[in-house]
Protein backbone atom coordinates (compact mmCIF):
# COMPACT_ATOMS: atom_id res chain seq x y z
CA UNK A 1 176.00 56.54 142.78
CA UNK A 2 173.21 56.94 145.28
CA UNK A 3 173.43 59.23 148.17
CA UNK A 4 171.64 58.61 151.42
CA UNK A 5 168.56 61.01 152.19
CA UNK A 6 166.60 59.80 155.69
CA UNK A 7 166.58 56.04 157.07
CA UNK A 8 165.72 53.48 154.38
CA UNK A 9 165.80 55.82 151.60
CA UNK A 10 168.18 56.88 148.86
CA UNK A 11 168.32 59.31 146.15
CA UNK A 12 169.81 58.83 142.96
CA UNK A 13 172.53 61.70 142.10
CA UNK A 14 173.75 60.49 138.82
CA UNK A 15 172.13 58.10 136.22
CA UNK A 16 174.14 57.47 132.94
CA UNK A 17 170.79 55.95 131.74
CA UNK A 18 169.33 58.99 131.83
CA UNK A 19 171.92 60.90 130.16
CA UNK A 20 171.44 59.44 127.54
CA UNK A 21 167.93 59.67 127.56
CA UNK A 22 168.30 63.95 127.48
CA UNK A 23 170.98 64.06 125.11
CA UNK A 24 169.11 61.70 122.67
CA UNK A 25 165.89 64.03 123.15
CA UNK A 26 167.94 67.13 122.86
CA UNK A 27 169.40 65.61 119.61
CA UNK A 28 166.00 65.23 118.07
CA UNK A 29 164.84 68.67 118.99
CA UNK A 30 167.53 70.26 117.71
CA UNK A 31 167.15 68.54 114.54
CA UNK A 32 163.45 70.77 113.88
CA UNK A 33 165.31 73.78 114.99
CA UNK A 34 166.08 74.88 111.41
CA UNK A 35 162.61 74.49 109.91
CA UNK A 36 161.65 77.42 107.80
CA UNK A 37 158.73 77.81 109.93
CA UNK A 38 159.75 78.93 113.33
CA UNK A 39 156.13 77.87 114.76
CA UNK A 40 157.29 73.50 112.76
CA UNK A 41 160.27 74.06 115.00
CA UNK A 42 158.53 74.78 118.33
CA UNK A 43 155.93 72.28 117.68
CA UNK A 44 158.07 69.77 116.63
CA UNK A 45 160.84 69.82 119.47
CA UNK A 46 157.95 69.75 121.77
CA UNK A 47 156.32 66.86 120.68
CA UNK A 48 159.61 64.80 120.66
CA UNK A 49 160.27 66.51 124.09
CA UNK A 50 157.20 64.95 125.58
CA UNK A 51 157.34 61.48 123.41
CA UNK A 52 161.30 60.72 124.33
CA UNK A 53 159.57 61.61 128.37
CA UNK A 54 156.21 59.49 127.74
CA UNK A 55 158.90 56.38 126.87
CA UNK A 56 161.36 57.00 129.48
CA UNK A 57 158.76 57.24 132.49
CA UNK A 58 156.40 54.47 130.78
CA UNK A 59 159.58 52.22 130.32
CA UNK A 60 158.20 51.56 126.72
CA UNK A 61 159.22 48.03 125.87
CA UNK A 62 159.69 47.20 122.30
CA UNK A 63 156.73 45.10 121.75
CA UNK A 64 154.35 47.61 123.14
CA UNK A 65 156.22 50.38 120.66
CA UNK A 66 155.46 47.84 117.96
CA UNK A 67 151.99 47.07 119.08
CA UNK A 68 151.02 51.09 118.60
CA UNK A 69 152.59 51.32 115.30
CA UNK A 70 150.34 48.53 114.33
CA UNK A 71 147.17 50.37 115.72
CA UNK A 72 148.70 53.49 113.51
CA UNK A 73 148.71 51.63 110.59
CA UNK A 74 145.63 49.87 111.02
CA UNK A 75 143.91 53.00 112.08
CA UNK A 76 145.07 54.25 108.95
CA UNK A 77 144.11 51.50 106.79
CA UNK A 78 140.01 51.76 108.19
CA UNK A 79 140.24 55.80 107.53
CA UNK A 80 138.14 56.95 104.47
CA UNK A 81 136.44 60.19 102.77
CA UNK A 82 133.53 59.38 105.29
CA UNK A 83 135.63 58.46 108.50
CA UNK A 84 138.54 58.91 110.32
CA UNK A 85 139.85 56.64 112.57
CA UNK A 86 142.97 59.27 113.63
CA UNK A 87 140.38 62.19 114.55
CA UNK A 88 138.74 59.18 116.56
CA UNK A 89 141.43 58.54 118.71
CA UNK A 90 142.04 62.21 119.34
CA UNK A 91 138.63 62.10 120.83
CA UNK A 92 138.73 59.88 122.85
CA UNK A 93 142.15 60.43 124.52
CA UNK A 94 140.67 63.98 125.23
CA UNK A 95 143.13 65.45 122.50
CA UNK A 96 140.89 67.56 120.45
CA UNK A 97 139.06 68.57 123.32
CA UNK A 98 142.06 70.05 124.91
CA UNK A 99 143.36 72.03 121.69
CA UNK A 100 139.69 73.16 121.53
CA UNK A 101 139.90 74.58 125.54
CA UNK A 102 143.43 76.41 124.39
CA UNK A 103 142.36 77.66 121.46
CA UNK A 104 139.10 79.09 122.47
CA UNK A 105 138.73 82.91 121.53
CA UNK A 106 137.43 85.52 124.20
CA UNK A 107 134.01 86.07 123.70
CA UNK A 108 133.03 83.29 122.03
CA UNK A 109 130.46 80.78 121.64
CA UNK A 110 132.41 77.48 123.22
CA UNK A 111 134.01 75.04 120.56
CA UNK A 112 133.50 70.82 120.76
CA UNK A 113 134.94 68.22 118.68
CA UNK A 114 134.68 67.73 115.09
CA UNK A 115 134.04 64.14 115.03
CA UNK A 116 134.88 61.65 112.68
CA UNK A 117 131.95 61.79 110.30
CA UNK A 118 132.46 65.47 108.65
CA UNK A 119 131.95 65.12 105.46
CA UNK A 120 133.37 68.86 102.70
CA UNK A 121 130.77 67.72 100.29
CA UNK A 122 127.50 68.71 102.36
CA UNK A 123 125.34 70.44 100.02
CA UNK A 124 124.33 73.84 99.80
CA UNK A 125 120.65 74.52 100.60
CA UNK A 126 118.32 77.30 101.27
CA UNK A 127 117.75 78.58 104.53
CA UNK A 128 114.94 77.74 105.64
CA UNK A 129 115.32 73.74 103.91
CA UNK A 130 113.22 70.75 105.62
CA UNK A 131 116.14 68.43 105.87
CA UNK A 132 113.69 65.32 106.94
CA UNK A 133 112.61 63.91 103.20
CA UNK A 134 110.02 61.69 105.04
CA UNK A 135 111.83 59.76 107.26
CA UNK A 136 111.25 58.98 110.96
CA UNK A 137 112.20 60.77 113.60
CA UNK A 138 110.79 63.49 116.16
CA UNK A 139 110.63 66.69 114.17
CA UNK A 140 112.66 69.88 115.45
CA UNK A 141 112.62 73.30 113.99
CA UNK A 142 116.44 74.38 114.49
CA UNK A 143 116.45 78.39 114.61
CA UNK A 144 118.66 81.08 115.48
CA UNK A 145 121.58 83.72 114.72
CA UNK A 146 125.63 84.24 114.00
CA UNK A 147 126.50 87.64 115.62
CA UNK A 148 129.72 88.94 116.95
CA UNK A 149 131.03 89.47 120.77
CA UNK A 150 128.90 92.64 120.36
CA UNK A 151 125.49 91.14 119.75
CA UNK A 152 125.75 92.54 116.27
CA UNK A 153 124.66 89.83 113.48
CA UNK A 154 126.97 89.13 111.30
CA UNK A 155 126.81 89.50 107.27
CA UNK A 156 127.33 86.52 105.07
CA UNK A 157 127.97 83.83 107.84
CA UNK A 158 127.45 80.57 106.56
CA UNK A 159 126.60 77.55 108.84
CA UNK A 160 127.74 73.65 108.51
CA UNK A 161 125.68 71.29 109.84
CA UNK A 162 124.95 67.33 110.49
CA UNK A 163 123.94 64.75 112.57
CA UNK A 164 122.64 61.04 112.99
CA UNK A 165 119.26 59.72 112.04
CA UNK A 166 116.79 58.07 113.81
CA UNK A 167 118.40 54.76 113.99
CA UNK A 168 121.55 56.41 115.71
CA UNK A 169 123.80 55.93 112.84
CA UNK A 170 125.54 58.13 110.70
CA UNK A 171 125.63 57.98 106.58
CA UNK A 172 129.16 56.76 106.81
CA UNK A 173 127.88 53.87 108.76
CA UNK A 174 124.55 53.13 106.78
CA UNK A 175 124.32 52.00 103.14
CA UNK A 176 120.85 52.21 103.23
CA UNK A 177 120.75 56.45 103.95
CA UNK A 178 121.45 59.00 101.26
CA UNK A 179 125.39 60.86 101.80
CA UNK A 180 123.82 63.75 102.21
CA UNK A 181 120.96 62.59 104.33
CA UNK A 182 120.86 65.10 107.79
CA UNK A 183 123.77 67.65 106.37
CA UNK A 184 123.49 70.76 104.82
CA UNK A 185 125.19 74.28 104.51
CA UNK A 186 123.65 77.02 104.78
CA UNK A 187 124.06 80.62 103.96
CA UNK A 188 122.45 82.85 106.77
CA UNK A 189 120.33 85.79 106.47
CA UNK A 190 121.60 89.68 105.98
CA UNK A 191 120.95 89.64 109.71
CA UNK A 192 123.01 86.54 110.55
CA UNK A 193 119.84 84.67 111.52
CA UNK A 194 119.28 80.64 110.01
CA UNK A 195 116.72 78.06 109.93
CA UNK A 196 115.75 74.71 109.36
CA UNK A 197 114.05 71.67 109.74
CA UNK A 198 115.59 68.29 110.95
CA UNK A 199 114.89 65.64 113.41
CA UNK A 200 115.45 64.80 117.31
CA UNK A 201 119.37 63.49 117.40
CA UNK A 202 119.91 60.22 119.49
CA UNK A 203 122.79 58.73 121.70
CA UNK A 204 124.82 56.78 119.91
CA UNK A 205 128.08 54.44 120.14
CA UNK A 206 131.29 55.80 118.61
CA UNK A 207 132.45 53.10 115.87
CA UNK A 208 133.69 49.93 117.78
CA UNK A 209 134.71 48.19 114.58
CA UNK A 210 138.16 49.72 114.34
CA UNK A 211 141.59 49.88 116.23
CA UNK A 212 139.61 52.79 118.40
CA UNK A 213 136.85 50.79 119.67
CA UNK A 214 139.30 47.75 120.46
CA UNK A 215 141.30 50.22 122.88
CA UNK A 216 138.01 51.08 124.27
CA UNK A 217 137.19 47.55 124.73
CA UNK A 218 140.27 46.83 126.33
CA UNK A 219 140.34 49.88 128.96
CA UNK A 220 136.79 48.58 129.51
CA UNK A 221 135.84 52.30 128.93
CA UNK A 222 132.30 53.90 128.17
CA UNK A 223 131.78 53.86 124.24
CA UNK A 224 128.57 56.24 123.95
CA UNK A 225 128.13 59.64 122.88
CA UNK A 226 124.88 61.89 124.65
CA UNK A 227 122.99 62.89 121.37
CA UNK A 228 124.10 65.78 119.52
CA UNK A 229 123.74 68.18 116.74
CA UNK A 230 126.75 68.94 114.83
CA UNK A 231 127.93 72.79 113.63
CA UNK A 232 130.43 74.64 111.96
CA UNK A 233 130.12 78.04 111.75
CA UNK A 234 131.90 80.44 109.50
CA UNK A 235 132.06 84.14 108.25
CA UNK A 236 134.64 86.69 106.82
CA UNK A 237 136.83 88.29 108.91
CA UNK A 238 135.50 85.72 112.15
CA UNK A 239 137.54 82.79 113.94
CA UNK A 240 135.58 79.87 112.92
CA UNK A 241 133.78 77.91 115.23
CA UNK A 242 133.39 74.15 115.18
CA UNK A 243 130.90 72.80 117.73
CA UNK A 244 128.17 70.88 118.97
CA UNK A 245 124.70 71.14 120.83
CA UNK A 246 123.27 68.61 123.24
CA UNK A 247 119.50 68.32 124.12
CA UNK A 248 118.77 68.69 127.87
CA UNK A 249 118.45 65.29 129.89
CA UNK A 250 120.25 63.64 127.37
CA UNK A 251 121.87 60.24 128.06
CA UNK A 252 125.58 60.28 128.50
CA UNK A 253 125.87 64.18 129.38
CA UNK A 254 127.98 63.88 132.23
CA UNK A 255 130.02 61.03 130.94
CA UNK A 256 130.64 61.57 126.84
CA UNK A 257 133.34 59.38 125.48
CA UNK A 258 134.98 62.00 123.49
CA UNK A 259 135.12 64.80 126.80
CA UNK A 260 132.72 67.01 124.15
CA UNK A 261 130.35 68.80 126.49
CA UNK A 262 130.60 72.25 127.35
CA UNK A 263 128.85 74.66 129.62
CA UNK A 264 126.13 76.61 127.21
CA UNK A 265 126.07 74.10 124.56
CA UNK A 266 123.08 72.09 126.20
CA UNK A 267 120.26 73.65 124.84
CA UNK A 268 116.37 72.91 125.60
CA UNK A 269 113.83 71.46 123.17
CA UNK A 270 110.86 72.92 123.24
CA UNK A 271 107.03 71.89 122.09
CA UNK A 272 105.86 74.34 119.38
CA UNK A 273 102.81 75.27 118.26
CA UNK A 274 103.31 77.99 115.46
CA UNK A 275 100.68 76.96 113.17
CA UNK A 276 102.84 78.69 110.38
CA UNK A 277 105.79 77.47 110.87
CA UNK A 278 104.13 73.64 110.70
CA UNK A 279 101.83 74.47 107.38
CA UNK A 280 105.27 76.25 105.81
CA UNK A 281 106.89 72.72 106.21
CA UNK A 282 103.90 70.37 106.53
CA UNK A 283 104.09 69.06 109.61
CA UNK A 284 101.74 69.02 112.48
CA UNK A 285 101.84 70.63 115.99
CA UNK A 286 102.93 70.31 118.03
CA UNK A 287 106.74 70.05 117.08
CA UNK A 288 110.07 70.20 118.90
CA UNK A 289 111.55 73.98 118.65
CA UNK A 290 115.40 74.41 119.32
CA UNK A 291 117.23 78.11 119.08
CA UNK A 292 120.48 78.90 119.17
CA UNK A 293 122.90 82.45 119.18
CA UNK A 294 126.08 81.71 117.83
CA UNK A 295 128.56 83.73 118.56
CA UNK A 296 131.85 84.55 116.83
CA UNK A 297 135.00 86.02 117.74
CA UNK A 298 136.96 88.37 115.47
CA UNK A 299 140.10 87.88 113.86
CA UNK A 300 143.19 89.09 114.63
């Protein structure tokens, strides 16, 4: 039945379509409503809540439902140890970015995306390690502190850290580098401060040989990344922070593909001329010089 509401146009007062539509969604969340975990249930009835509405006001047809289980599965078929295609897609659809504005403690340094290219296995080297082995690349000395919402450094902090070579590419993406080329961990100082040597990081493409890039393709969508260093820092007692760092005037700042730039995470490379700090890692000045507080929030 539709009821009149001004000249020419009606509104609709009952729709046994959509009915059906609430008491199939209210079905399905009331089917998580007996999870052990009262946080599965909440989580779970909300994400049907929003699917069952994303379908109804998107009129989902059946061969576009069938067409995104086939980008599921073959998203799932290209993810590896060294790459995943799901944490892709949440990156560029804005997803992780979003859980990481929610979730962001008081009082902390600001979170960005993990990326698809984490890899558990980094190794564990001294502070202080030249990360470069020889290769090419602009060389940066990467220094700075973990301390809490006080200024106060923080004890047995440990920090995570990758990024691309000088080619742009990743280890996942290059036979010809070493796993463990640009990635470390690193156990900071009694007074929360770190150091190391790396190289400049570039702009780069996020993969376009997978399900991911095809979407990007097909929304005829920006596919590049402004360069970036990768962190994850961690302590006792601290909310962990995973984020990243972006060089001042990089490429791409204002228009990232994965929505990962924050306010305070674009940091400025400076030239260095610390004539120990070059003979300690054998490089000449002068040489890039990047610093960095991180900042953690407590627990609880």
């Amino acid at each position: 039945m539709k009821t009149t509401f001004f000249k020419g146009q009606t509104m609709q007062t009952t729709s046994p379509a959509v009915s059906k539509t609430d008491a199939l969604t209210s079905e399905v969340m009331q089917s998580f409503a007996h999870a052990t975990d009262p946080r599965l249930a909440q989580v779970m009835g909300l994400l049907a809540k929003h699917l069952h509405a994303f379908v109804v006001e998107s009129k989902l047809t059946k061969e576009e439902w069938l067409r995104g289980l086939t980008f599921l599965t073959a998203s799932a078929a290209i993810t590896s140890e060294e790459r995943n295609e799901f944490s892709l897609f949440s990156d560029i659809m804005g997803i992780s970015s979003m859980v990481d504005v929610v979730s962001q403690p008081e009082g902390g340094t600001p979170s960005s995306v993990l990326g698809p290219f984490h890899n558990h296995d980094s190794r564990l080297r001294a502070n202080g390690s030249d990360l470069t082995e020889g290769q090419a690349g602009d060389r940066v000395w990467f220094h700075g502190r973990v301390v809490d919402a006080d200024g106060q450094p923080i004890q047995n902090a440990q920090i995570d850290f990758w990024q691309n070579a000088d080619n742009g590419l990743y280890p996942a993406q290059d036979p010809d580098q070493d796993p463990h080329n640009l990635r470390c961990k690193i156990a900071c100082e009694a007074n929360g401060s770190f150091n190391l040597l790396t190289i400049r990081p570039h702009p780069y493409t996020v993969p376009t040989d997978g399900p991911v890039g095809a979407l990007l393709a097909a929304s005829q969508r920006n596919i590049w990344r402004p360069a970036h260093y990768h962190v994850i820092v961690s302590a006792s007692g601290y909310v962990g922070l995973v984020t990243e760092l972006f060089p001042e005037g990089s490429a791409y700042l204002t228009e990232d593909t994965v929505f990962g730039v924050r306010p305070g995470l674009v940091v400025d490379f400076k030239p260095c001329h610390d004539a120990a700090v070059a003979q300690r890692f054998g490089i000449a000045t002068p040489f890039l010089e990047m610093s960095f507080e991180f900042c953690l929030a407590k627990q609880g």
